[in-house]
Protein backbone atom coordinates (compact mmCIF):
# COMPACT_ATOMS: atom_id res chain seq x y z
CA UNK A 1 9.15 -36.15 4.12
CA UNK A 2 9.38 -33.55 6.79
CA UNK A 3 12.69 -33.03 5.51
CA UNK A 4 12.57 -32.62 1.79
CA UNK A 5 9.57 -30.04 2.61
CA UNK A 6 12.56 -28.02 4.11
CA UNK A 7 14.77 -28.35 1.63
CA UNK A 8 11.73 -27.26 -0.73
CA UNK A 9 11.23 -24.33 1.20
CA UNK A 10 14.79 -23.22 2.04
CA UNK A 11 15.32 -23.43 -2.14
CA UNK A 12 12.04 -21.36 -2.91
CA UNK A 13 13.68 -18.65 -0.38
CA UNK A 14 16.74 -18.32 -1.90
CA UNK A 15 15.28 -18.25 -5.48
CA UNK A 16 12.85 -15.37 -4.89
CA UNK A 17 15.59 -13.88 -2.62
CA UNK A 18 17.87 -14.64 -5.60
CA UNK A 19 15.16 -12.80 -8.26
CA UNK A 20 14.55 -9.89 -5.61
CA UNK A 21 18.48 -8.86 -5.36
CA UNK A 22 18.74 -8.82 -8.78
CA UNK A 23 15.87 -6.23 -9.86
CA UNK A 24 17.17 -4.03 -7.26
CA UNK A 25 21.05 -4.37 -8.37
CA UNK A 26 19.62 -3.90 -12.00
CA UNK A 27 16.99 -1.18 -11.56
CA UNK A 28 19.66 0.51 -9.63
CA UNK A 29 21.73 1.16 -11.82
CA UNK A 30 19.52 3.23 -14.03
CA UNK A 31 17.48 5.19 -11.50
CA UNK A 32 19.22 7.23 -9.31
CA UNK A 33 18.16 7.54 -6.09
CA UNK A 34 16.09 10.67 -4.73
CA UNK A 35 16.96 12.24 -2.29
CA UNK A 36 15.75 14.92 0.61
CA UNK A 37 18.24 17.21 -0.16
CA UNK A 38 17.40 16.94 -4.33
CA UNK A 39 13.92 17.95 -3.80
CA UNK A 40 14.93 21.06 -2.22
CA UNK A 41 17.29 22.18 -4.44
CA UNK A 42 17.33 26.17 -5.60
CA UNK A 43 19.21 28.61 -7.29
CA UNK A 44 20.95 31.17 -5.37
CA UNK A 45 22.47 34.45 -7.05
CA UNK A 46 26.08 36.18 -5.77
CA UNK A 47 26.62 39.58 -7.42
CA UNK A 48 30.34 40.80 -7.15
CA UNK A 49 30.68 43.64 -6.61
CA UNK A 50 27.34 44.66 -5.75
CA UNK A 51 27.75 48.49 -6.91
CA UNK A 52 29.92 50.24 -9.14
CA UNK A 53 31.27 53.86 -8.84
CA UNK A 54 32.99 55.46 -12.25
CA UNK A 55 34.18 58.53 -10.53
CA UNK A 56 34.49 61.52 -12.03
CA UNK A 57 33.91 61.31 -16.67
CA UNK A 58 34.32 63.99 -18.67
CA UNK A 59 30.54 65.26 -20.06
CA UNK A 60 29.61 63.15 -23.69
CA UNK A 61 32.66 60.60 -23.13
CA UNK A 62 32.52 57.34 -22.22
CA UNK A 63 34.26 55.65 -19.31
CA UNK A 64 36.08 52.15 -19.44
CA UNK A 65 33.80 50.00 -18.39
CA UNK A 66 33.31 47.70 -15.20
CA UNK A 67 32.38 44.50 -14.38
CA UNK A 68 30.32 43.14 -12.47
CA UNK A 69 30.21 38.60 -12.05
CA UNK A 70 27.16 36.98 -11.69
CA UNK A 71 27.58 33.13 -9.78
CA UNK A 72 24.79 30.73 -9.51
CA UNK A 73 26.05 29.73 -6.11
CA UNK A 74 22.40 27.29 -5.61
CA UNK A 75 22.50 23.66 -6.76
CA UNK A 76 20.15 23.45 -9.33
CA UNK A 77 19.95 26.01 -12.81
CA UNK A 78 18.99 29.68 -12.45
CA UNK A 79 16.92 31.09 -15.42
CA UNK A 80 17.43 34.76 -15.81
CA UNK A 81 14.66 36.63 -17.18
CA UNK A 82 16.01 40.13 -17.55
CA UNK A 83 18.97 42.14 -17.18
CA UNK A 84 17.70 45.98 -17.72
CA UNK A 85 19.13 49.60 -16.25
CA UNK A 86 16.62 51.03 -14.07
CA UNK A 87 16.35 54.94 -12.88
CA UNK A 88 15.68 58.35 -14.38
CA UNK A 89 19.41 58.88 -14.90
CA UNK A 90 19.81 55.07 -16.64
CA UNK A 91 20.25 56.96 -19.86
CA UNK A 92 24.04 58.03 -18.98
CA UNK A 93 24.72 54.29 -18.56
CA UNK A 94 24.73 51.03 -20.73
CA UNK A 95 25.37 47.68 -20.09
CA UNK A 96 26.60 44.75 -22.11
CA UNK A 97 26.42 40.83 -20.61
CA UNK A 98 26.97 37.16 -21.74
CA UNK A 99 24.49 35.99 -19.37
CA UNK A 100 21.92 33.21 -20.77
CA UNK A 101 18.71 35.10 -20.45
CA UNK A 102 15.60 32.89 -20.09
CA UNK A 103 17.31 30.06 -22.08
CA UNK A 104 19.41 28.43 -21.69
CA UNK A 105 19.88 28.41 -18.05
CA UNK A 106 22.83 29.32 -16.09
CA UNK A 107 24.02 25.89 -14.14
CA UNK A 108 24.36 25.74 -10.56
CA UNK A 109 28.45 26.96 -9.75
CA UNK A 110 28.65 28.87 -13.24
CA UNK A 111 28.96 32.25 -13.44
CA UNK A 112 28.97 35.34 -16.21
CA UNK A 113 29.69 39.19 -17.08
CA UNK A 114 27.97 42.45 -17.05
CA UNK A 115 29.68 45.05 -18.06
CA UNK A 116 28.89 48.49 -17.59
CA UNK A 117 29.96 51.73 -18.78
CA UNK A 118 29.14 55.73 -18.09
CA UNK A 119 28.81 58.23 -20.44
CA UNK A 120 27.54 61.66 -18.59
CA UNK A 121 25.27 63.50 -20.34
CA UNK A 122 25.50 66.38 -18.18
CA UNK A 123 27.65 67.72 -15.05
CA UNK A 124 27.15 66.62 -11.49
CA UNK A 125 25.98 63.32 -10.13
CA UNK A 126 24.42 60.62 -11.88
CA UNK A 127 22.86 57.75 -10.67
CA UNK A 128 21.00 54.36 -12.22
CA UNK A 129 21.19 50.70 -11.47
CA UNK A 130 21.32 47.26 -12.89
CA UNK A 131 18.34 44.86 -12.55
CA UNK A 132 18.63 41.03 -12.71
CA UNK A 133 15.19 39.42 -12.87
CA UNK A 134 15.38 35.24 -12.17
CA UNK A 135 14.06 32.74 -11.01
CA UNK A 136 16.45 32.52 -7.52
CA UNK A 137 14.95 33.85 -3.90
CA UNK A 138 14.97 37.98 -3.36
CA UNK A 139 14.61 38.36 -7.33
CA UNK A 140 15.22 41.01 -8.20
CA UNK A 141 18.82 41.90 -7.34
CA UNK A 142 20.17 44.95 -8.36
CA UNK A 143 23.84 46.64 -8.90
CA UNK A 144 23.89 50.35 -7.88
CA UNK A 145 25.66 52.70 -10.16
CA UNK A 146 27.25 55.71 -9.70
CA UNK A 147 29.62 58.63 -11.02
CA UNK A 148 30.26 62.36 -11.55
CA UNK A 149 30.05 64.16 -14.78
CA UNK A 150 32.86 66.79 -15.20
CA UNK A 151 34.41 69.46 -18.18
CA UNK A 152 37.84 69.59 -17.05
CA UNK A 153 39.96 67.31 -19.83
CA UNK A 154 41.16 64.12 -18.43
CA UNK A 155 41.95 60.51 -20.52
CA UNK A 156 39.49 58.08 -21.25
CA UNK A 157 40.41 54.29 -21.28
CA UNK A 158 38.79 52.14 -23.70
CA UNK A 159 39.15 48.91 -24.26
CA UNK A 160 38.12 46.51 -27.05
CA UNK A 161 37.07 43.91 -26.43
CA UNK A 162 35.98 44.12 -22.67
CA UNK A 163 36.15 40.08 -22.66
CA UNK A 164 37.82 37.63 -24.06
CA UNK A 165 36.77 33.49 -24.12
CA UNK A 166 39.22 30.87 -25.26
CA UNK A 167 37.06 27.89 -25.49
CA UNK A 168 37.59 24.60 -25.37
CA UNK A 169 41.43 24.10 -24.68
CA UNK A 170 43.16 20.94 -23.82
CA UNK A 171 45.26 20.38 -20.11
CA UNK A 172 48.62 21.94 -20.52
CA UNK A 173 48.63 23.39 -23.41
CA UNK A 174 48.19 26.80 -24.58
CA UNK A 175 45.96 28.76 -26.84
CA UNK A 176 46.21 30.66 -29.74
CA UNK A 177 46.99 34.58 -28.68
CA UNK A 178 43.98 37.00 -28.50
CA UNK A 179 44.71 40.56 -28.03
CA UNK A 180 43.09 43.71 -26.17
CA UNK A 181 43.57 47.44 -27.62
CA UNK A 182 43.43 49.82 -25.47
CA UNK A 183 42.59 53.29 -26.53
CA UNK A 184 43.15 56.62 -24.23
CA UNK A 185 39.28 58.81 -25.83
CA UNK A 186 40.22 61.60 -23.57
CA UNK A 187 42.17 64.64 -23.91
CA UNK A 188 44.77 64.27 -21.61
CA UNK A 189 47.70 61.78 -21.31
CA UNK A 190 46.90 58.37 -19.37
CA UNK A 191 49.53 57.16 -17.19
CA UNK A 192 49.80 53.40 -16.92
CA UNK A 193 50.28 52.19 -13.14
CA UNK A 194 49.96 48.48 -13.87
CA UNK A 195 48.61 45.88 -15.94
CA UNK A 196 48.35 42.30 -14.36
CA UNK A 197 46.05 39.29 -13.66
CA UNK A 198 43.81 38.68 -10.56
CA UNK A 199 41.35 35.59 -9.49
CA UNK A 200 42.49 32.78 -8.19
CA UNK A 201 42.44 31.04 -11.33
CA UNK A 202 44.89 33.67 -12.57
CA UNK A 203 47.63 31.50 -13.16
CA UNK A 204 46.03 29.64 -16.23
CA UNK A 205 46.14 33.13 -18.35
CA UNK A 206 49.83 34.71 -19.72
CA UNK A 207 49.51 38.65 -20.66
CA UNK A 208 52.50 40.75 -22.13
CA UNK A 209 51.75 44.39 -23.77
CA UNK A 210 53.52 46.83 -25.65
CA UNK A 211 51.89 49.38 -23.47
CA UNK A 212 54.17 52.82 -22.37
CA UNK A 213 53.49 54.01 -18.58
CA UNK A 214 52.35 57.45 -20.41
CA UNK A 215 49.71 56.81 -23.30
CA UNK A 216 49.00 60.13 -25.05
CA UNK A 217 45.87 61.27 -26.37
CA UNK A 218 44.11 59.32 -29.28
CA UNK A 219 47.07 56.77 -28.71
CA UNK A 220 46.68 52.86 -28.87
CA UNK A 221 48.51 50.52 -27.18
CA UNK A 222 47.79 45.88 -27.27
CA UNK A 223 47.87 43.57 -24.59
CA UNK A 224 48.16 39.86 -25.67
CA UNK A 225 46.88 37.23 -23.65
CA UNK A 226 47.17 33.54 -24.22
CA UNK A 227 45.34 30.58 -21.91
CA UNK A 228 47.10 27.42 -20.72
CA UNK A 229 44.44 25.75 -17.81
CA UNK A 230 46.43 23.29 -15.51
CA UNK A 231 42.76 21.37 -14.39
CA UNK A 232 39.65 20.59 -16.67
CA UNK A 233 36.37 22.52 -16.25
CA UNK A 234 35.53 26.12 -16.37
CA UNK A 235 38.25 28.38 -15.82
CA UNK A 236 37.99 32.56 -15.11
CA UNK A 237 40.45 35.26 -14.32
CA UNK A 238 40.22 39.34 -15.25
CA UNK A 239 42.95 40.84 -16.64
CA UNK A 240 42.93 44.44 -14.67
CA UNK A 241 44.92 48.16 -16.34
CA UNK A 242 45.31 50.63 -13.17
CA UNK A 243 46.24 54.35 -14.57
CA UNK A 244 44.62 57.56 -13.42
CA UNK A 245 41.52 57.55 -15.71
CA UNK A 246 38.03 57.73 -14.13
CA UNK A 247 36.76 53.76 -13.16
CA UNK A 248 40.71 52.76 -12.70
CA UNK A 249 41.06 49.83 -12.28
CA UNK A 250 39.65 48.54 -15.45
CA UNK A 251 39.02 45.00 -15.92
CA UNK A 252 38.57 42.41 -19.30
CA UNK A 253 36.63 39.61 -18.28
CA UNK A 254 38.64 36.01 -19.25
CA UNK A 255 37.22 32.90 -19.73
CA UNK A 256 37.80 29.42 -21.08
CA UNK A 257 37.54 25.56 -20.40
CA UNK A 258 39.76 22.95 -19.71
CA UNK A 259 39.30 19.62 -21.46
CA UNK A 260 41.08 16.01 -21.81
CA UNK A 261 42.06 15.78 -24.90
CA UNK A 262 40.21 17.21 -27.99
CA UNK A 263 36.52 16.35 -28.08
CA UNK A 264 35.79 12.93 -30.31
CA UNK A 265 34.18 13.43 -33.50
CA UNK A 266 32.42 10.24 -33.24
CA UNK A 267 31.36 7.13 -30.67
CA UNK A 268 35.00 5.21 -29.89
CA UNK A 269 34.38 1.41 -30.50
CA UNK A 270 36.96 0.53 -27.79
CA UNK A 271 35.67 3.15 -25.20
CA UNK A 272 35.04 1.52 -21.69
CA UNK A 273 32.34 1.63 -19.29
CA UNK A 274 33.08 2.82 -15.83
CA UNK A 275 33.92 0.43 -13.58
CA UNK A 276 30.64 1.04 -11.10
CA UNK A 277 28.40 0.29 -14.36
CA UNK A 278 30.76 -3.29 -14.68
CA UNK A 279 31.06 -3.60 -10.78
CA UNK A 280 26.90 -3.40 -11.46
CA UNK A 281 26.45 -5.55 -13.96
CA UNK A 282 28.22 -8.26 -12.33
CA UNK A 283 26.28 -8.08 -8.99
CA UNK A 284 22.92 -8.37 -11.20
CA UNK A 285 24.20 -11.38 -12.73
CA UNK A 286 24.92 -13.28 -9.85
CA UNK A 287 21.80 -12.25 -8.36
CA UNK A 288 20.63 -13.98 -11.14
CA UNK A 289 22.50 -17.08 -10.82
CA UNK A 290 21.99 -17.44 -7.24
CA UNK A 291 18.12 -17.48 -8.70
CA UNK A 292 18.61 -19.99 -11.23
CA UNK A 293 20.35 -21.91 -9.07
CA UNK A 294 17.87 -21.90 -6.32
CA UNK A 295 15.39 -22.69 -8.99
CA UNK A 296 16.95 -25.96 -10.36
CA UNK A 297 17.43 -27.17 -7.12
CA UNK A 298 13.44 -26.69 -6.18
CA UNK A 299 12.76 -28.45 -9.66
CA UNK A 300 14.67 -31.32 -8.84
CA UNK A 301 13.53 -31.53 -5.39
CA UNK A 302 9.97 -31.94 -6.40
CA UNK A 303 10.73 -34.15 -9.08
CA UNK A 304 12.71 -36.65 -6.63
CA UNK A 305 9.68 -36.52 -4.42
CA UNK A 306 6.81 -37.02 -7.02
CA UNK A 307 9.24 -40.05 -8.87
CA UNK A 308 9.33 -41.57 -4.75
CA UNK A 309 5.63 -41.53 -4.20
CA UNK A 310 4.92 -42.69 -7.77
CA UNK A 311 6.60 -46.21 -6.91
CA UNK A 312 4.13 -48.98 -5.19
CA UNK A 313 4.67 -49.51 -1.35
């Protein structure tokens, strides 16, 4: 008797042992863990550069403008409320940016442009700065902004557009060609120094212009630019024209993504699940047998034991 009560027992262990395992296999693989470090996540903003000095600009024309990256460098999403000028001289300046204001939310590692030109509207200094309102500590950060209006007749880069974004674009293969004019506003001649690509992504972007090292007055030149990313995920570089107008160098912001393959149109029918979801499933099940099991051999157990005192002594 003493015996079969332990074999009872032992059984009835293993089953709700069994049944125990295989909630928490189960469960665990659809809620994630929380952790210490998760409920102290934040946002965290990195301004590069933090200021931006255009020199001297000829009064009434505008400069080429600068950029200025914005990089979530926190781990969880940074929600921008405003991006404004700020100071009594913010009227010479103007800014432009691609940066998700209030929604959506800039992710945690992303980053985006703001791009800032100078148009004096008189000689002399002039000063102004850029505001970025969020949601990160020391909100609000600010880009200082600075440069001399002048008579004497210099050139004038423009460029259009100031950015260019290729999208979606699959490993190893390249883009379709997008182009940048530039456009020498001022009355002088421009001399080209250089045109080339910087970032440490650089190498994903191809440029080639038609550009002379002299660009006269009112002249146009293109630079073509095509994007080939070597790794998926987001992938930046800025294409940067040095010459001897005011704000040299001057950048174009580049941008695109990296992706496997082109994105389905539809569910695929013989898609896969990861092999930690299988690995998972197959732990819960034999948690599950290892129950059933267990629970057979307690039914049979007390079966045997009822049928044994059932029979007259």
């Amino acid at each position: 008797m003493k015996l079969t009560q332990f074999w009872q027992q032992l059984l009835l262990r293993l089953a709700l042992i069994g049944a125990v395992l295989a909630v928490c296999v189960m469960w665990g693989g659809l809620v994630a863990p929380v952790s210490a470090e998760s409920t102290a996540s934040a946002p965290a903003v990195s301004l590069s550069p933090t200021s931006l000095s255009f020199g001297n600009q000829q009064v009434n024309t505008t400069s080429a403008p600068r950029a200025v990256i914005l990089t979530n460098t926190g781990n969880a999403p940074l929600t921008i409320s405003s991006i404004v000028l700020g100071g009594h001289q913010s009227g010479d300046f103007a800014q432009l940016n691609n940066c998700p204001i209030s929604s959506p939310t800039l992710a945690a590692g992303k980053q985006c442009f703001i791009v800032v030109t100078f148009t004096p509207s008189a000689t002399g200094s002039r000063k102004a700065s850029v505001t970025i309102t969020d949601n990160a500590p020391h909100s609000p950060h600010s880009v200082a902004l600075s440069g001399s209006g002048t008579t004497a007749s210099a050139p004038v880069v423009s460029l259009s557009p100031t950015s260019l974004s290729f999208g979606n674009q699959q490993v190893n293969t390249t883009s379709a060609l997008q182009t940048v004019t530039l456009t020498n506003t001022g009355d002088a001649d421009l001399t080209i120094q250089g045109i080339k690509l910087n970032g440490h992504l650089s190498g994903d972007f191809h440029q080639q212009s038609n550009c002379p090292s002299t660009l006269a007055a009112g002249a146009s030149c293109t630079i073509s630019v095509t994007f080939t990313p070597s790794a998926t995920g987001s992938r930046i570089a800025v294409l940067t024209i040095t010459d001897n107008a005011s704000g040299s160098p001057q950048p174009v912001a580049l941008s695109g993504t990296g992706v496997v393959g082109m994105p389905p149109t539809g569910s695929d029918p013989n898609a896969q699940p990861p092999a930690e979801y299988t690995q998972q499933v197959f732990l819960g099940w034999l948690a599950l047998i290892v129950a059933a099991v267990a629970g057979a051999g307690i039914s049979t157990a007390l079966i045997s034991d009822r049928l044994r005192r059932s029979r007259p002594r």
